[in-house]
Protein backbone atom coordinates (compact mmCIF):
# COMPACT_ATOMS: atom_id res chain seq x y z
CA UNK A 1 106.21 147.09 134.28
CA UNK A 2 102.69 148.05 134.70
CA UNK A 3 99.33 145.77 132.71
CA UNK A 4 97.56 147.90 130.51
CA UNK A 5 93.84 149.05 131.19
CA UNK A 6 91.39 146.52 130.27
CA UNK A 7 87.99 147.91 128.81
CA UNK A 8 84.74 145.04 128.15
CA UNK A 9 84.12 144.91 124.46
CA UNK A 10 80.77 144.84 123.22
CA UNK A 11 78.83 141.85 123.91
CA UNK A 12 80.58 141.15 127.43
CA UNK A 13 79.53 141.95 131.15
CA UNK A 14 81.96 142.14 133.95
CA UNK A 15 81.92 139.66 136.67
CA UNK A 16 83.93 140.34 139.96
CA UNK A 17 86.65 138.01 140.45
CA UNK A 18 85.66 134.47 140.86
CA UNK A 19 87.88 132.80 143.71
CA UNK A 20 87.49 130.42 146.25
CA UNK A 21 85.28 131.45 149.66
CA UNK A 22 89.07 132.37 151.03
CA UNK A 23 89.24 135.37 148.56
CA UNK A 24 92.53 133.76 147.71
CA UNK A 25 94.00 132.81 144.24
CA UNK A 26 97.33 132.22 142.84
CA UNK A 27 96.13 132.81 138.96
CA UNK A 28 94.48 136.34 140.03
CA UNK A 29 97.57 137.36 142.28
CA UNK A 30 97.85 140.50 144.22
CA UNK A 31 96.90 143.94 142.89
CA UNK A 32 100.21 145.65 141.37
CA UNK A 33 102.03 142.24 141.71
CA UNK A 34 104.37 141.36 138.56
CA UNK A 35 103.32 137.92 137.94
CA UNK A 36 99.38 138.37 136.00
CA UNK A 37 96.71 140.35 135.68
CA UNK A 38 93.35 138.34 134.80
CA UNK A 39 90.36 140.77 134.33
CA UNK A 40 86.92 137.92 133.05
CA UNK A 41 84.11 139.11 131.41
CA UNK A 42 80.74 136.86 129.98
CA UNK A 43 80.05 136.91 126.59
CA UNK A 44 76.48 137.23 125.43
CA UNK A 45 76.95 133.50 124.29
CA UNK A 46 77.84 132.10 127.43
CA UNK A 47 81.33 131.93 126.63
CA UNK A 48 84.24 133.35 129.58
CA UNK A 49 86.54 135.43 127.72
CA UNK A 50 88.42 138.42 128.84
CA UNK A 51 92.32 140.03 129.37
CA UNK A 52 95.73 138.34 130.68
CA UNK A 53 98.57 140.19 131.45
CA UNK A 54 101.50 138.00 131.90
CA UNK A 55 104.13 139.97 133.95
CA UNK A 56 107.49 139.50 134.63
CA UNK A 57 107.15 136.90 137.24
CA UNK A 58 106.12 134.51 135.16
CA UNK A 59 109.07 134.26 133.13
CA UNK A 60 110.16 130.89 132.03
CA UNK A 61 112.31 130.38 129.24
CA UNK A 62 114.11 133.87 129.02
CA UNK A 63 111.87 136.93 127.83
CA UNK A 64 108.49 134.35 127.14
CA UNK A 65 106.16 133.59 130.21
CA UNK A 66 106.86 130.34 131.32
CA UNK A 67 104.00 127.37 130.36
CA UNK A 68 102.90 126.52 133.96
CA UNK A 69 101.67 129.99 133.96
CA UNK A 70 100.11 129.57 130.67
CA UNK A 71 98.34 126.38 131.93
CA UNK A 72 97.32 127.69 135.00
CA UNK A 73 95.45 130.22 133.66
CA UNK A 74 93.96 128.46 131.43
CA UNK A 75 92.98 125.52 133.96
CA UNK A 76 91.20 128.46 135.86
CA UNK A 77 89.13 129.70 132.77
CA UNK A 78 88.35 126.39 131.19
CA UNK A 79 87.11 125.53 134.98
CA UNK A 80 84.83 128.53 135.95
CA UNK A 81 83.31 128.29 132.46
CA UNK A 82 81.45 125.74 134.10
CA UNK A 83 80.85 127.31 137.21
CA UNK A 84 79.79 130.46 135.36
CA UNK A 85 77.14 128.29 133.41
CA UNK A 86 75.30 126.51 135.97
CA UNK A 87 77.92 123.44 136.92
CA UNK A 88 79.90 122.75 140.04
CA UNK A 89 82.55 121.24 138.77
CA UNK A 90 85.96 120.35 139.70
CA UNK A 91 88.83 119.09 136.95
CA UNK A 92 89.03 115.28 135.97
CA UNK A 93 91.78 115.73 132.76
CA UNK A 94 93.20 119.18 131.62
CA UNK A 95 95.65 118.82 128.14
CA UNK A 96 97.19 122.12 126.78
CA UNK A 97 98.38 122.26 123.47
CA UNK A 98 101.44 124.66 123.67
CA UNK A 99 101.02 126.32 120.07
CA UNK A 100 104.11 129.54 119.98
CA UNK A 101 105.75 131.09 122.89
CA UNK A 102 104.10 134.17 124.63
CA UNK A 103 106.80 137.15 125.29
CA UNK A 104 106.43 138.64 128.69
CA UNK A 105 104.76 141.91 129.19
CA UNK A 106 102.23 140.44 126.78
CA UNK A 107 97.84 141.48 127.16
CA UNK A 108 96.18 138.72 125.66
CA UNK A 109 93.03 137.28 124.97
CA UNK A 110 91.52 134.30 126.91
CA UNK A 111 88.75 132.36 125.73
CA UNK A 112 86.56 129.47 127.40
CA UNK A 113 83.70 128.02 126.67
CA UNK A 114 81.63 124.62 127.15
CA UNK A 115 81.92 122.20 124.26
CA UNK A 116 79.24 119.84 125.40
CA UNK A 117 77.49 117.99 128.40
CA UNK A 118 77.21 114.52 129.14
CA UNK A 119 75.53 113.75 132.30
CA UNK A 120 77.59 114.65 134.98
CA UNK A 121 80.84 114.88 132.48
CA UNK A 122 81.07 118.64 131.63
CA UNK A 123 83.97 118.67 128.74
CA UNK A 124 85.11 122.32 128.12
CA UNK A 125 87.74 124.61 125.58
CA UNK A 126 90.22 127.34 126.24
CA UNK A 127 92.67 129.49 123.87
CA UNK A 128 95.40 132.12 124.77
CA UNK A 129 94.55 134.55 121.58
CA UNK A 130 96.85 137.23 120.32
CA UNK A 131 95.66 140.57 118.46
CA UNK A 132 94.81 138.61 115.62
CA UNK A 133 93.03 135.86 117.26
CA UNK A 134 96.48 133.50 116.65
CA UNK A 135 96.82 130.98 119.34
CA UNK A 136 99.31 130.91 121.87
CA UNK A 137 98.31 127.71 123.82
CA UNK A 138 94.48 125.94 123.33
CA UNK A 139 93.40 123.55 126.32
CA UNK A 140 90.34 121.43 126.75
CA UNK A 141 89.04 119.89 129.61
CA UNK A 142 86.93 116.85 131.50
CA UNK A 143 84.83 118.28 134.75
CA UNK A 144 82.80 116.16 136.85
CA UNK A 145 79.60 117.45 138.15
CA UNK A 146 80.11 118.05 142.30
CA UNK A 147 77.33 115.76 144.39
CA UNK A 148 75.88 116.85 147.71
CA UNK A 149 78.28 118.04 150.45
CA UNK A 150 80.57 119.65 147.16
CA UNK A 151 82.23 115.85 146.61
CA UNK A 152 81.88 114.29 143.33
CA UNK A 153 78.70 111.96 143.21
């Protein structure tokens, strides 16, 4: 089982990956791995969006990816969002919202964007989108601002 191709629709730039300074990352995996494939784009808003392919390694409940991989990937968009956008943030409270199971093999859409700033709270929103633009999971999250040395202030 192989992801599709993923092409940028209009309105979106490609950014390399974005992983830690080790190159490393368990969301992004290995190329022609079977757990996901997670290609990001910008939109012209601001907004993170881009592809997931959920492969058959991260099956949970038989034939339907399992919802840590769901979260995870969602945790990693609703995150670099910020990062994208000018914040160094790491995560203070992630919540998904588990809205229909996701059969494996599935492309999706991913969505993040910020929902607002207060101070050094950054408070963000993710969706897993199907065709149609039908949820699979939603997430929001609370990201504190990183101080000097990268530790929060």
């Amino acid at each position: 089982m192989q992801p599709p191709p993923v092409v940028a629709e209009p309105g979106w730039s490609a950014l390399s990956p974005i992983t830690a300074k080790s190159g490393r990352s368990w969301v992004h995996g290995q190329e022609g791995d079977q757990r996901m494939r997670v290609a990001y784009f910008r939109r012209d808003d601001g907004a993170l969006v881009g592809r997931v392919w959920f492969g058959p390694w991260c099956e949970g409940p038989p034939g339907h990816a399992h919802g840590g991989s769901m979260a995870s990937v969602l945790d990693d968009a609703i995150g670099k969002v910020g990062w994208l956008n000018g914040h160094r943030v790491v995560a203070a409270k992630i919540e998904v919202s588990f809205r229909r199971m996701l059969p494996i093999g599935s492309d999706v859409w991913i969505e993040a964007f910020i929902d607002r700033v207060e101070g050094r709270k950054v408070h963000t929103r993710g969706h897993l989108l199907d065709a149609e633009q039908k949820p699979y999971a939603d997430a929001t999250g609370l990201f504190i601002e990183l101080g000097e040395g990268g530790l929060p202030a």
